[in-house]
Protein backbone atom coordinates (compact mmCIF):
# COMPACT_ATOMS: atom_id res chain seq x y z
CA UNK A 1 105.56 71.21 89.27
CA UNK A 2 104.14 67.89 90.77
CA UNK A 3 102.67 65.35 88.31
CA UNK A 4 98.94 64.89 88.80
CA UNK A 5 97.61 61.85 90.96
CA UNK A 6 96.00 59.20 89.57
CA UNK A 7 93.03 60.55 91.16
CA UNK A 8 93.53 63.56 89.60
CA UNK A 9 93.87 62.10 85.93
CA UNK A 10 90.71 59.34 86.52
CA UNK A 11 88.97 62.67 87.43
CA UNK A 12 89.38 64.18 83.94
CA UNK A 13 88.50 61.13 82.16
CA UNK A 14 84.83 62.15 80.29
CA UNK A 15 83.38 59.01 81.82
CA UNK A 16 84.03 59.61 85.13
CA UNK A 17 83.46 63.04 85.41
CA UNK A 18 80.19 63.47 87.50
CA UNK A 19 82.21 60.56 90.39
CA UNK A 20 82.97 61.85 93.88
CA UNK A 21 86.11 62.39 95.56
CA UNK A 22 85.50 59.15 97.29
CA UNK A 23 83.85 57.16 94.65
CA UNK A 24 87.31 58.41 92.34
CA UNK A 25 89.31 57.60 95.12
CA UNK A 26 87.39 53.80 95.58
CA UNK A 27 87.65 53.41 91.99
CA UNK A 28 91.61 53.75 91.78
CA UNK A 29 92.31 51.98 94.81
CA UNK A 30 90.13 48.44 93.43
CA UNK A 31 92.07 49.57 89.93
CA UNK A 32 95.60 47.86 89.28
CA UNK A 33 98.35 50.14 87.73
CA UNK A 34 99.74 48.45 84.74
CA UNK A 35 103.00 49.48 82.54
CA UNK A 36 103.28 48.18 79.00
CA UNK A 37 106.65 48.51 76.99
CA UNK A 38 106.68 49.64 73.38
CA UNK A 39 105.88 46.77 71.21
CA UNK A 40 103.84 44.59 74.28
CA UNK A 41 100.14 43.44 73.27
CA UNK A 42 97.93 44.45 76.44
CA UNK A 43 94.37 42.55 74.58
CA UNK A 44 95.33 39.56 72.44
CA UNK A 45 92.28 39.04 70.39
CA UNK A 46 89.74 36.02 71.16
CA UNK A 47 91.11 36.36 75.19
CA UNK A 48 89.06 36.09 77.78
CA UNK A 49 87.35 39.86 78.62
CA UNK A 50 87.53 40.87 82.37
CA UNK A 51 89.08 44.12 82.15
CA UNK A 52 88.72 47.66 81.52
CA UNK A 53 91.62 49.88 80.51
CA UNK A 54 92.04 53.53 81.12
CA UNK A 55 95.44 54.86 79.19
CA UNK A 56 96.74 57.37 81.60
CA UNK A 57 100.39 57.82 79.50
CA UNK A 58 101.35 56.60 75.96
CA UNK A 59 99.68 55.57 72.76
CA UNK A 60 98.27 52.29 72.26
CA UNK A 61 96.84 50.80 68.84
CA UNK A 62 93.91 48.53 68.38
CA UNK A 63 94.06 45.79 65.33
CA UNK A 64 91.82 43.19 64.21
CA UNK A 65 93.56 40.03 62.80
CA UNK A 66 92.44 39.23 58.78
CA UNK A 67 93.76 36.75 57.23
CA UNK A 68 97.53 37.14 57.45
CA UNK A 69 97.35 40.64 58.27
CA UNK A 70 96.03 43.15 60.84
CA UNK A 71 93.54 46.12 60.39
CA UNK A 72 94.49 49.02 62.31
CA UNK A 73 91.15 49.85 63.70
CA UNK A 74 91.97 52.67 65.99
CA UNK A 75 94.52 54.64 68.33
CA UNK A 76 93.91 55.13 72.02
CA UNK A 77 95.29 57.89 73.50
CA UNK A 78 95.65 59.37 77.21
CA UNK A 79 92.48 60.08 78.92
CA UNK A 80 90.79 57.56 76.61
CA UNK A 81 89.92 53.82 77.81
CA UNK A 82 89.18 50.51 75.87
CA UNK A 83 88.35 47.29 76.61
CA UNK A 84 84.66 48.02 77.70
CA UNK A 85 82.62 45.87 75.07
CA UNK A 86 84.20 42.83 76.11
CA UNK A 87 83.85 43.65 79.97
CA UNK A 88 80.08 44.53 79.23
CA UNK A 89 79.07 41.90 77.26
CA UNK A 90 80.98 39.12 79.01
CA UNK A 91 82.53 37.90 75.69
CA UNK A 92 86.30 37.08 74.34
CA UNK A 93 87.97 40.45 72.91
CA UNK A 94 87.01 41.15 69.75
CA UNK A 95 90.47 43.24 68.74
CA UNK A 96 94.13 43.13 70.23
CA UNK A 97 95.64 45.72 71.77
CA UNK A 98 99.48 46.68 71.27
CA UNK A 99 101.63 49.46 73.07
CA UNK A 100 102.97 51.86 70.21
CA UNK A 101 105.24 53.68 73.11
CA UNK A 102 105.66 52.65 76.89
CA UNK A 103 102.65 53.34 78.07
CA UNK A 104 100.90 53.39 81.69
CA UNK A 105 97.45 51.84 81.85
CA UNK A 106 94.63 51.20 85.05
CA UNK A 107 93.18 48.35 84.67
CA UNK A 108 89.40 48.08 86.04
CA UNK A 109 88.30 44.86 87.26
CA UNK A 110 84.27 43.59 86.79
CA UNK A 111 83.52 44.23 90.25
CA UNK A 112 84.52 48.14 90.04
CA UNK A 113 83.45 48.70 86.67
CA UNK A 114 79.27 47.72 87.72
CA UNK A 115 79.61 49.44 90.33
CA UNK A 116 80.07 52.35 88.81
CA UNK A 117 77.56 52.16 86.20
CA UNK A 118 74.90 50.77 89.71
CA UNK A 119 75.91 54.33 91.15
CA UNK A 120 76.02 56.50 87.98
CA UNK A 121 73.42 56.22 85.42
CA UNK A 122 74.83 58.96 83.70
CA UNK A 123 78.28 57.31 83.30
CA UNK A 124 76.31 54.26 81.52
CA UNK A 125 74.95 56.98 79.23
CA UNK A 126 78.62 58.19 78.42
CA UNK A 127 80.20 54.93 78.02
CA UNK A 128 77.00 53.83 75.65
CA UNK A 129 77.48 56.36 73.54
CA UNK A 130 81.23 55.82 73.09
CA UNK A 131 80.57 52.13 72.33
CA UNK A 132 77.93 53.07 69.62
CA UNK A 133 80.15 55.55 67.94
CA UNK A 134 83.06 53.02 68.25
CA UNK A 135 80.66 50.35 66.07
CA UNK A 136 80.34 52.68 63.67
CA UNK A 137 83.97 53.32 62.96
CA UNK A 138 85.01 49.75 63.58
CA UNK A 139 82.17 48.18 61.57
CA UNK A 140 82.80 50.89 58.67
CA UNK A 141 86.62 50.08 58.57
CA UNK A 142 86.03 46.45 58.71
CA UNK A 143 83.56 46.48 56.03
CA UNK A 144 85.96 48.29 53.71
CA UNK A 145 88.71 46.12 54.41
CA UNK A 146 86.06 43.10 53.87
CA UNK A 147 85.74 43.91 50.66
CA UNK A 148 89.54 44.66 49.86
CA UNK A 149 90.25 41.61 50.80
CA UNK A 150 87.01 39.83 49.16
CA UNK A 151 88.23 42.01 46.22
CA UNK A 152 91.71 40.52 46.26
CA UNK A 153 90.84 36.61 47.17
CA UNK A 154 88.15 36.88 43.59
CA UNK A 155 91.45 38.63 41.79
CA UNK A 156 93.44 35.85 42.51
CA UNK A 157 90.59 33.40 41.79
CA UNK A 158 90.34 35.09 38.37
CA UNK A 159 93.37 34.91 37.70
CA UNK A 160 93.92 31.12 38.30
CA UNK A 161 90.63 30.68 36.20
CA UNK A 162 91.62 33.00 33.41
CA UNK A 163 95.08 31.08 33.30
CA UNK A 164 94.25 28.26 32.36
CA UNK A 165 92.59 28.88 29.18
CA UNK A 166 95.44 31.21 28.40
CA UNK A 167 97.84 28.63 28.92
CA UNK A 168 95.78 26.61 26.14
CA UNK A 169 95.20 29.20 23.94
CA UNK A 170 99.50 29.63 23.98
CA UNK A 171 99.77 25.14 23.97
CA UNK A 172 98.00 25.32 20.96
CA UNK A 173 98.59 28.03 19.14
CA UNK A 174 102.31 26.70 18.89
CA UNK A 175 101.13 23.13 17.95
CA UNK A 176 98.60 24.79 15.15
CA UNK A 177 101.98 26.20 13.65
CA UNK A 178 103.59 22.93 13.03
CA UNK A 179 100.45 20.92 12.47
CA UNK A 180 99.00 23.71 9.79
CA UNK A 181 102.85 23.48 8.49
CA UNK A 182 102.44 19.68 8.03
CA UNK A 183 99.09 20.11 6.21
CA UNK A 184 100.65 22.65 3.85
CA UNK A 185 103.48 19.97 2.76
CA UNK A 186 101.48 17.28 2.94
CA UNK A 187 99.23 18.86 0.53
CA UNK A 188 101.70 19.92 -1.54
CA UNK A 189 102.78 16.23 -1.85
CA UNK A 190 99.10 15.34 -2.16
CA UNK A 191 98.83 17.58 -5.46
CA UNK A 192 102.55 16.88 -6.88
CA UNK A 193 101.40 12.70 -6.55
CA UNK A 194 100.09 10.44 -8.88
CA UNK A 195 96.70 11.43 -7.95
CA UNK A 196 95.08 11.91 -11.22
CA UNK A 197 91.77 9.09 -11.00
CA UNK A 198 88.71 11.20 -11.17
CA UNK A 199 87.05 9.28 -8.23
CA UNK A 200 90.10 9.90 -6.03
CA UNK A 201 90.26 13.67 -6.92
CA UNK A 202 86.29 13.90 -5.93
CA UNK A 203 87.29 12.21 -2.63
CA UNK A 204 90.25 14.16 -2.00
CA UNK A 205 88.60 17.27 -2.15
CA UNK A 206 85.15 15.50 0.03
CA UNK A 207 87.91 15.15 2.67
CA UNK A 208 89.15 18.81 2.37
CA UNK A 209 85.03 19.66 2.98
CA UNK A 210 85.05 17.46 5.78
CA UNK A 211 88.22 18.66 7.34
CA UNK A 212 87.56 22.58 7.18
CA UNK A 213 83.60 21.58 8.49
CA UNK A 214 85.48 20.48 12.07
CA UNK A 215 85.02 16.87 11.35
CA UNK A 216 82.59 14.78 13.08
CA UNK A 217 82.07 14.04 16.80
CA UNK A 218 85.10 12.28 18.34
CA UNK A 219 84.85 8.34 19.59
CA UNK A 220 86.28 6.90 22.71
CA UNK A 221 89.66 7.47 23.24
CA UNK A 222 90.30 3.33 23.33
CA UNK A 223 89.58 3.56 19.33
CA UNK A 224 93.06 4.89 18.87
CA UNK A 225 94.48 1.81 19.95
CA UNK A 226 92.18 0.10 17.25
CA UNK A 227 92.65 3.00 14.49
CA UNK A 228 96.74 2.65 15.01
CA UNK A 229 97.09 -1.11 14.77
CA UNK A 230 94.82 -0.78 11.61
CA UNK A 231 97.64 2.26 10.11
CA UNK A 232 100.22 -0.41 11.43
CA UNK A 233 98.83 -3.13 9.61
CA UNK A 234 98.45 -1.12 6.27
CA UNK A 235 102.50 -0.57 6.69
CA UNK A 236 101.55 3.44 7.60
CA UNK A 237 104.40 5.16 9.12
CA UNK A 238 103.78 6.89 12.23
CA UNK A 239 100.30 5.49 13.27
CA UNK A 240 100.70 6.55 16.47
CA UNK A 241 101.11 10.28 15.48
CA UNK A 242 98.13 9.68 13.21
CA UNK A 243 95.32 7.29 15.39
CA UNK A 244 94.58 10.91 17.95
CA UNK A 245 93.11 12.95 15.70
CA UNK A 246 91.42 10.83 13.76
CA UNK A 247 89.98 9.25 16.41
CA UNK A 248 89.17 12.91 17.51
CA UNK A 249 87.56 13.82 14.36
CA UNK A 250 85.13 10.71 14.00
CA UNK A 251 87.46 8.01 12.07
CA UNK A 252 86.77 4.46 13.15
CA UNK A 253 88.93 1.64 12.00
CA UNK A 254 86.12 0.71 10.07
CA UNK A 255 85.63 4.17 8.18
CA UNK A 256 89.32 3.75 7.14
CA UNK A 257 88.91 0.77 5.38
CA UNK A 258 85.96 2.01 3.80
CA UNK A 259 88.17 4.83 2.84
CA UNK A 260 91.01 3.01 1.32
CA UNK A 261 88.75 1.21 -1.02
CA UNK A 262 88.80 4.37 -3.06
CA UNK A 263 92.60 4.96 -3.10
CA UNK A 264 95.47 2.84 -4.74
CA UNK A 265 97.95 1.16 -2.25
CA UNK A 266 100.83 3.40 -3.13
CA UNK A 267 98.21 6.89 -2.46
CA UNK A 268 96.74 5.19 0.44
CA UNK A 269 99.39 6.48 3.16
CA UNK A 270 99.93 9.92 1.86
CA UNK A 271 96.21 10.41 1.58
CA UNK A 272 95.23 9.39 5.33
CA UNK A 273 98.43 11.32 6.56
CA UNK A 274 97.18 14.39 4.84
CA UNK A 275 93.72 13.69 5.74
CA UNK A 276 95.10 13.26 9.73
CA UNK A 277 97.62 16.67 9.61
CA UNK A 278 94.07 18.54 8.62
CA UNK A 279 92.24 17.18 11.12
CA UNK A 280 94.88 17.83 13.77
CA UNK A 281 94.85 22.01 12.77
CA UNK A 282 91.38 21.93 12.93
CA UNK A 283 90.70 20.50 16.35
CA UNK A 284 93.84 22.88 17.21
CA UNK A 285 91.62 25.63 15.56
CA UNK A 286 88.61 24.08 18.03
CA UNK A 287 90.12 23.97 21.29
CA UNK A 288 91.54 28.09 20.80
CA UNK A 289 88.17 28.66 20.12
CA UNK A 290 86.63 27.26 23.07
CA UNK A 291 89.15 28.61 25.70
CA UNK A 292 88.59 32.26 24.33
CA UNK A 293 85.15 31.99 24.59
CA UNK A 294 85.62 30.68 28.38
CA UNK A 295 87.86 33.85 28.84
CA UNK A 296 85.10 36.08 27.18
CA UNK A 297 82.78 34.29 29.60
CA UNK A 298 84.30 35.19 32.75
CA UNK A 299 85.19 38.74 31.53
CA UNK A 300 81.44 39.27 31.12
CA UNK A 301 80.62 37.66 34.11
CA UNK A 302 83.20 40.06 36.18
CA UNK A 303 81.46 43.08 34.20
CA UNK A 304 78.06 42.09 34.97
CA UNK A 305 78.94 41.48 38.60
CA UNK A 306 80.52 44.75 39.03
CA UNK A 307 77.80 46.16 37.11
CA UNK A 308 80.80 48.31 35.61
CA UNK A 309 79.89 51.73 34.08
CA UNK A 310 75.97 51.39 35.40
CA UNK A 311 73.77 53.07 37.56
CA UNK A 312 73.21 51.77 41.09
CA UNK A 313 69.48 50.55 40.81
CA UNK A 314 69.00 48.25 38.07
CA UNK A 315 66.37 46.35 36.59
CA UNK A 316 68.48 42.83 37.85
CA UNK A 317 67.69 39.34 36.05
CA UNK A 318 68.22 37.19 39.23
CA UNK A 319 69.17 34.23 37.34
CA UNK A 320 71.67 36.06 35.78
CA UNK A 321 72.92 37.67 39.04
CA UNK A 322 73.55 34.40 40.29
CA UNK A 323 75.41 32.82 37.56
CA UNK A 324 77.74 35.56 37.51
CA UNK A 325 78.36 35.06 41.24
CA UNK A 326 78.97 31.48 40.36
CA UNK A 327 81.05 32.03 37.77
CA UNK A 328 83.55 34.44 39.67
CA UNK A 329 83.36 32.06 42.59
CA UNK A 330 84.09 29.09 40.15
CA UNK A 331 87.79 28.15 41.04
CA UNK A 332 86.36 27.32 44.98
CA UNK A 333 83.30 25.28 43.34
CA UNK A 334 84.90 23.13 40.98
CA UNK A 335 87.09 20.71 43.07
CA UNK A 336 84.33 18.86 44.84
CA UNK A 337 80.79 21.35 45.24
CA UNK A 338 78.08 19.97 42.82
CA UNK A 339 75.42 23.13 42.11
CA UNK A 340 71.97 22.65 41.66
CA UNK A 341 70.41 24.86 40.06
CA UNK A 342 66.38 25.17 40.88
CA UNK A 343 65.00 28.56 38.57
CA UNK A 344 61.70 29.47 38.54
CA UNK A 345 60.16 30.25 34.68
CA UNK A 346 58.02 32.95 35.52
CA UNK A 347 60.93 35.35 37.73
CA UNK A 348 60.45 38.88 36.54
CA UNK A 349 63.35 41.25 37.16
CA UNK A 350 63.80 42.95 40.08
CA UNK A 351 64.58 46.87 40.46
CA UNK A 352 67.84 46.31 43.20
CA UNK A 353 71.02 47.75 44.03
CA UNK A 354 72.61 44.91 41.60
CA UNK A 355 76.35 45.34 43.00
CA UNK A 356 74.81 44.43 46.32
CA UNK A 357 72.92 41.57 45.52
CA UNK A 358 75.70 40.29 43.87
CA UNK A 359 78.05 40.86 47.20
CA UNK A 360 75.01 39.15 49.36
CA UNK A 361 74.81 36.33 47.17
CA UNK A 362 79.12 36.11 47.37
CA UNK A 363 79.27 36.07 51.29
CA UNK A 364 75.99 33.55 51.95
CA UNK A 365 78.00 30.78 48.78
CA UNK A 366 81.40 31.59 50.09
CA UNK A 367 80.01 30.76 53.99
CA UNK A 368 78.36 27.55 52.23
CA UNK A 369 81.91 26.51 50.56
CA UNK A 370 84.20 27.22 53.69
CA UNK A 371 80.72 25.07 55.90
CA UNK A 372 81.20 22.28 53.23
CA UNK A 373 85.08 22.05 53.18
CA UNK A 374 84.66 22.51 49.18
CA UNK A 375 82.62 19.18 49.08
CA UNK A 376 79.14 18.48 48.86
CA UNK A 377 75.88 20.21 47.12
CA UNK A 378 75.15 23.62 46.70
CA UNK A 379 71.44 24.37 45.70
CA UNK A 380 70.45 27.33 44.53
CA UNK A 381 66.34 28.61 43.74
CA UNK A 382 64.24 31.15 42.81
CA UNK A 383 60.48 31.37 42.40
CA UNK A 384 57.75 34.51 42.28
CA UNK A 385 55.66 35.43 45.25
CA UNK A 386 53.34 37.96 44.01
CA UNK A 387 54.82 41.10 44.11
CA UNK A 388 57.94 39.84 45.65
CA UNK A 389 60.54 37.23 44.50
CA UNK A 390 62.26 34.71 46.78
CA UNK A 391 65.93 33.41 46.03
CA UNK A 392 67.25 30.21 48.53
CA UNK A 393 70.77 29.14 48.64
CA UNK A 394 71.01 26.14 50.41
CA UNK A 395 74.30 23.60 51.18
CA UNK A 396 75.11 20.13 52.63
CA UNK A 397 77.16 21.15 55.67
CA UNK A 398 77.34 20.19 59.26
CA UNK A 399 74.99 23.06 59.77
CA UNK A 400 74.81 26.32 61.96
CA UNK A 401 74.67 25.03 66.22
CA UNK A 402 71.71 26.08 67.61
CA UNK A 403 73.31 28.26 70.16
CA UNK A 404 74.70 29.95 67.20
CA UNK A 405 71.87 30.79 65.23
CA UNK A 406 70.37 34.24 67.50
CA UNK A 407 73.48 36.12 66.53
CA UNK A 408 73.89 34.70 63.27
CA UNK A 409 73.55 38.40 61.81
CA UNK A 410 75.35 40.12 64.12
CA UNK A 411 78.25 42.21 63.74
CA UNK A 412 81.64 40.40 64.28
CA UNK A 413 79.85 37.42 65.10
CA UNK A 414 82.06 34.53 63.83
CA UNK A 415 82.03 30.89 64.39
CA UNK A 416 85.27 30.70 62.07
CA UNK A 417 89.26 30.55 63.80
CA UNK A 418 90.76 33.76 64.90
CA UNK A 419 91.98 35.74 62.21
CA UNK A 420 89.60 33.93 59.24
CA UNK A 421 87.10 36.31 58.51
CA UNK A 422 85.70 39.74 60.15
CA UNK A 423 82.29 38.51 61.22
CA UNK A 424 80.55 41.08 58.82
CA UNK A 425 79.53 39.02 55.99
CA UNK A 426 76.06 38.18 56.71
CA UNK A 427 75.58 40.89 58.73
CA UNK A 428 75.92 43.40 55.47
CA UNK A 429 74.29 40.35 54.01
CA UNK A 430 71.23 41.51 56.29
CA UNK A 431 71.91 45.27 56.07
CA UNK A 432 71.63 45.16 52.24
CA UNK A 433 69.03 42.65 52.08
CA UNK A 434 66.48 44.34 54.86
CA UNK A 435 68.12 47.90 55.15
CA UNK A 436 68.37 48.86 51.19
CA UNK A 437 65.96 46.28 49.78
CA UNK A 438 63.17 46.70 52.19
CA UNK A 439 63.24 42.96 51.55
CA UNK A 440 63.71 39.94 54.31
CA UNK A 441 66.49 37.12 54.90
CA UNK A 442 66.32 34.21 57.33
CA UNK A 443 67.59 30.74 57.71
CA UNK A 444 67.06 27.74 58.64
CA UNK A 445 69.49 24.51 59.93
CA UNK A 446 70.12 20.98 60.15
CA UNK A 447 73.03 18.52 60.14
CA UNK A 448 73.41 18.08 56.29
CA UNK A 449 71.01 21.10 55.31
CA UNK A 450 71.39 24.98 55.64
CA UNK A 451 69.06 27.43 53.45
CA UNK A 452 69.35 31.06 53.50
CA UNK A 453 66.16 32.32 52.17
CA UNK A 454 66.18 36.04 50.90
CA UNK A 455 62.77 37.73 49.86
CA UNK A 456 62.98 41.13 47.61
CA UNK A 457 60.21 43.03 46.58
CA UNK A 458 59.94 43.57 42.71
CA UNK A 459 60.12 47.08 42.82
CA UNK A 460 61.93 49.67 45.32
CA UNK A 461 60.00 52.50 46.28
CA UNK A 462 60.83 55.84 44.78
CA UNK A 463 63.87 57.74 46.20
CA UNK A 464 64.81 55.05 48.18
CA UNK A 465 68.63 54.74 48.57
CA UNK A 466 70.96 52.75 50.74
């Protein structure tokens, strides 16, 4: 049985199925026959687009580079074709294109491709409607994988964040052991001493008052120096064990000598060593304290920015929203971005689709970070408009290039290298914000100013849903 012409396969392709013998036969001949190996990209992503492909034998698969990775958007099969949204729109390809199997392709040049669609309105109506339903799927797997990988870049940042205080909580935890040890013999010494004046006994136990109180607040850390050559000077061994937490818990050189006015010679040392082991547990005790409640802080913030175990539409304290994007953003803001914070008193809560808010809010700070190279000033404001609220997030960057700005929302739109980013966060940014909200977002740009400002009305109509 004879294998079908070309003209015979073009002919059975959807799109090209109202052409004439003679326009199919035009078509092929202006066409260039192309043969791809298993393994050989036919699109490399970012490329110039002048082509049109029509897969007459073989599989081919169409990725979109993330990160380190690539997204397997779709599989193109034979009597399928690809390539057309670049060709159309007269931009670089927005995907690659690798052979899965050797493959056999026809390559359509500009020139034949608008001529066809000049002769055949109804093929323009065909390949339109593949294009829109190829959006769709490409926009919805992109958006999932956005947020996978959003998902796993704020992991990563929690766990760095949540480390740290950890890692203190374990430091001092061990160093409470031996300095609540020392205390304990100290103490015993303390009691087994001499000790027996009635106005040294009150003092001893004003210390213990003072010590299990937390002390008072600490002095410059250049005291030490002062409070150990004054320990050195009374013949005191170890002053320079001694002079860090006293200096931490509010002992001047000049309190100690007050001190030792109340204490014989031969108590003095024993007393102040004592006095310096307690001291040390407590500010131990302090600084535990402190990095559990900074654990406790971000675990609340990653609850309330999930809005974990809620319903969808909440009644959403903006201010709060925001913080508890800041917070999970935190480890990309703390090297060099400065955050002003600009609230307005009289904000009333909103009724919103809270998880989304908090993802809009995520992709307009993260875009601000990545503009300001993780230096500069992020500002950040809200303020009531009448029945409507207004939130701006604004940063220091270069700014957005005013041939830029008219497809600042579109969808995988990106001013960022190949392979950093998808192109979809501000457009879901807009989708959320307009689509779901009902509300409004715009922008506006300089060199060292660019504000996003996002309007939301107070309350959602009823039954609305995204």
């Amino acid at each position: 049985m004879d294998q079908p012409s070309q003209e015979d396969f073009v002919r059975q392709v959807p799109l090209f199925a109202d052409l004439t013998a003679k326009e199919i036969g035009e078509l092929v001949r202006s066409s260039q026959l192309l043969f791809a190996s298993a393994g050989e990209r036919i699109i490399e992503e970012g490329a110039p687009g002048n082509s049109m492909f029509i897969v007459l034998d073989g599989e081919l698969e169409v990725t979109k580079r993330e990160g380190d990775r690539d997204i397997l958007l779709a599989t193109r099969r034979p009597g399928e074709f690809l390539g057309e949204m670049s060709l159309l729109e007269q931009t670089p390809r927005s995907a690659s294109v690798r052979a899965v199997q050797q493959s056999t392709l026809l390559a359509i040049g500009p020139e034949a491709f608008h001529a066809l669609l000049s002769h055949r309105p109804a093929a323009a109506t065909t390949l339109l409607r593949t294009v829109a339903g190829r959006l769709r799927s490409t926009e919805a797997s992109l958006v999932q994988s956005d947020k996978l990988a959003s998902l796993g870049t704020l992991a990563a940042g929690l766990a760095h964040e949540l480390n740290n205080p950890a890692a203190a909580i374990q430091s001092s935890a061990g160093y409470l052991r031996d300095s609540v040890r020392q205390w304990h013999e100290r103490t015993k010494r303390l009691s087994g001493s001499a000790v027996h004046e009635s106005n040294e006994r009150a003092k001893i136990e004003e210390l213990e008052r003072f010590i299990l109180d937390g002390g008072q607040a600490a002095l410059p850390s250049k005291e030490e120096s002062r409070i150990e050559a004054w320990l050195d000077d009374k013949g005191i061994p170890e002053p320079w064990d001694l002079a860090p937490p006293l200096a931490a818990g509010g002992w001047s050189a000049e309190r100690l000598t007050e001190l030792s006015t109340t204490f014989a010679v031969e108590h003095l040392s024993e007393v102040i060593g004592w006095l310096a082991a307690g001291l040390s547990a407590q500010q131990l005790l302090d600084e535990i304290e402190l990095s559990a409640r900074a654990i406790s802080k971000i675990v609340h913030a990653v609850k309330s920015y999930a809005y974990l175990d809620q319903a969808p539409v909440q009644d959403v304290d903006l201010q709060a929203s925001l913080e508890d994007t800041l917070t999970i953003l935190h480890h990309k803001l703390k090297q060099g971005i400065e955050v002003n914070r600009l609230y307005g008193p009289d904000v009333p809560k909103i009724e919103a689709y809270a998880g989304e808010l908090n993802q809009v809010w995520t992709n307009i700070i993260d875009n601000a970070v990545q503009a300001m190279a993780g230096e500069g000033m992020l500002e950040i404001a809200t303020q009531r408009l009448g029945d409507e609220v207004e939130v701006r997030i604004a940063d220091s960057g270069p700014g957005i290039p005013e041939d830029v700005a008219p497809r600042i929302f579109d969808p995988f739109f990106t001013t960022k290298a190949q392979g950093v980013g998808t192109g979809l966060g501000l457009h879901i940014a807009h989708n959320i914000i307009v689509n779901h909200h009902r509300g409004r977002i715009s922008f506006s740009s300089r060199p060292g100013r660019t504000e996003f400002r996002i309007v939301l009305p107070v309350r959602l109509s009823d039954g609305r849903g995204p």
